[in-house]
Protein backbone atom coordinates (compact mmCIF):
# COMPACT_ATOMS: atom_id res chain seq x y z
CA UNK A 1 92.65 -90.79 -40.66
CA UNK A 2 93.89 -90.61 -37.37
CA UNK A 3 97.44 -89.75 -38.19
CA UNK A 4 96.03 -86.57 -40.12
CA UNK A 5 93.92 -85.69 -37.15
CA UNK A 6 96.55 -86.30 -34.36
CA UNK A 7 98.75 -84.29 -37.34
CA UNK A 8 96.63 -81.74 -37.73
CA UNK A 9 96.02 -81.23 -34.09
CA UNK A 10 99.90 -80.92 -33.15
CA UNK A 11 100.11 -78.07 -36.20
CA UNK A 12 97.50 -76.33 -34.63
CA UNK A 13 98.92 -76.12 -31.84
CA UNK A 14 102.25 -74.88 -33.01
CA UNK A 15 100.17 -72.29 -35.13
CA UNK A 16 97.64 -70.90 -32.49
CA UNK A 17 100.03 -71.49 -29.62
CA UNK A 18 102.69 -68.37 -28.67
CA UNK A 19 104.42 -69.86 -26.56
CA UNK A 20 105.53 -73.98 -25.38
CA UNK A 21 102.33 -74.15 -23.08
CA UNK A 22 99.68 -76.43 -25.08
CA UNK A 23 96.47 -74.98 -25.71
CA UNK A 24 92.66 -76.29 -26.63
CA UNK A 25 91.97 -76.93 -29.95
CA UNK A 26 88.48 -76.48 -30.78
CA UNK A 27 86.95 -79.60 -32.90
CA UNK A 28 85.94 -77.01 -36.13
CA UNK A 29 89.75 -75.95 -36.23
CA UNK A 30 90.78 -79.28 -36.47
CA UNK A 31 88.59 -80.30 -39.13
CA UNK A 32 89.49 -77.26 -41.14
CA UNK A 33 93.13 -78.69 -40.68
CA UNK A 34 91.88 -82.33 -41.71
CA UNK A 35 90.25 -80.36 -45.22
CA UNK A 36 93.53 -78.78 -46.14
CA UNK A 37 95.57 -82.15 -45.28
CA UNK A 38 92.46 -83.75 -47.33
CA UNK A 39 92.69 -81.12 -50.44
CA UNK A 40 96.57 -81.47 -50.66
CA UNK A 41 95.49 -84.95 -51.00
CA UNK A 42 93.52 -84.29 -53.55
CA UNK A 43 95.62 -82.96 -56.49
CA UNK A 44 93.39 -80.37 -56.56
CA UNK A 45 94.53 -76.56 -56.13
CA UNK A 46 90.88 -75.42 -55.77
CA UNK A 47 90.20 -77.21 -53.50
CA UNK A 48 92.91 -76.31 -51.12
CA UNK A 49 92.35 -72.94 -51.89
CA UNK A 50 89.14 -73.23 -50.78
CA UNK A 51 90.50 -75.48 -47.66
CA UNK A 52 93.12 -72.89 -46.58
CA UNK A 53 90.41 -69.13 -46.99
CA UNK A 54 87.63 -71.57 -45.01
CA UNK A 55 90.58 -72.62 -42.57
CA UNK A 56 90.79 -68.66 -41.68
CA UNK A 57 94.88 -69.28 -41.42
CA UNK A 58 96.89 -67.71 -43.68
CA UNK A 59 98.52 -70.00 -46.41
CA UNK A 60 101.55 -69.24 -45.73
CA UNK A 61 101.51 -70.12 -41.95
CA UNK A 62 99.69 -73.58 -43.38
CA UNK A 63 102.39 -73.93 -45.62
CA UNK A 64 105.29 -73.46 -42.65
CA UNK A 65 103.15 -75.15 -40.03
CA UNK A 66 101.09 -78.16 -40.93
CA UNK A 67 101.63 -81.33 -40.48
CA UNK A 68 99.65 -84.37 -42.46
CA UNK A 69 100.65 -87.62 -41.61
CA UNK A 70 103.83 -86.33 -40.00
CA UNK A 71 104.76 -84.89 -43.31
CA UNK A 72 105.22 -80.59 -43.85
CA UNK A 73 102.79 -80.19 -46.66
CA UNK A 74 104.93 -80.26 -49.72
CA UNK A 75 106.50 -83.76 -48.60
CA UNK A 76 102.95 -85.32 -47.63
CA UNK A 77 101.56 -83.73 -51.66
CA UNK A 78 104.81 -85.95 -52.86
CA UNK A 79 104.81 -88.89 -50.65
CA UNK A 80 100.61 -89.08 -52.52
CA UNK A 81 101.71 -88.21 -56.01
CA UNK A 82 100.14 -84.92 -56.18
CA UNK A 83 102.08 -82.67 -58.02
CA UNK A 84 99.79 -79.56 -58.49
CA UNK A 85 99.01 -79.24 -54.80
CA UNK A 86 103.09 -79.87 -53.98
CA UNK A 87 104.14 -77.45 -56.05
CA UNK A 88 101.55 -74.64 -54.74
CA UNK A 89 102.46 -75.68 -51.33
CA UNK A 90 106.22 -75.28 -51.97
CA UNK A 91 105.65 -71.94 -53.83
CA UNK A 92 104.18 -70.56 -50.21
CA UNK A 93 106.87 -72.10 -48.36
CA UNK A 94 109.49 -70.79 -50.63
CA UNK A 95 111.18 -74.10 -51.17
CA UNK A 96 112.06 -75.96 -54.21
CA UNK A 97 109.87 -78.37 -55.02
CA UNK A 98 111.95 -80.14 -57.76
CA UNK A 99 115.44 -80.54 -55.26
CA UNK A 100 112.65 -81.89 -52.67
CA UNK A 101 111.39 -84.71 -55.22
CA UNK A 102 114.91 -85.12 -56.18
CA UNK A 103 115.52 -86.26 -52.50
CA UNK A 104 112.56 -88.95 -52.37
């Protein structure tokens, strides 16, 4: 758990922050970062749907800028044998999600 939060609080920071200087995080926008890392988890793509709109970050920019467990998000959906939530993930990324699994 605390590798998703110190995760989740080093992607916020690349997503919220414009420029190199490190910036507050407020605790609800990390634990809307812990819920998406938690729903990719999960296997379930409702549930990261519902992650990402409560997140208020576009799923895109969660899909190019999260981190769980020092995995991008299509990796970390792989490395936990969830397929459904990988391949989502790697459809907003824009990556190919079966030349990824061929690599693990």
């Amino acid at each position: 758990m605390k590798k998703i939060i110190i995760g989740s609080i080093i992607t916020a920071g690349l997503l919220l922050a414009g420029s190199a200087q490190a910036r507050y995080i407020d605790k609800k926008t990390e634990a809307n970062l812990v819920k998406i890392c938690e729903a990719i988890k999960s296997n379930s793509k409702i549930k990261l749907h519902i992650a990402i709109r409560d997140s208020g970050i576009n799923a895109k920019a969660v899909s190019k800028g999260l981190v769980c467990n020092g995995y991008d998000p299509v990796t970390f959906a792989m490395v936990n044998k969830a397929e459904n939530t990988g391949k989502f993930m790697a459809r907003m990324s824009k990556v190919d999600y079966d030349a990824l699994l061929a690599k693990l």
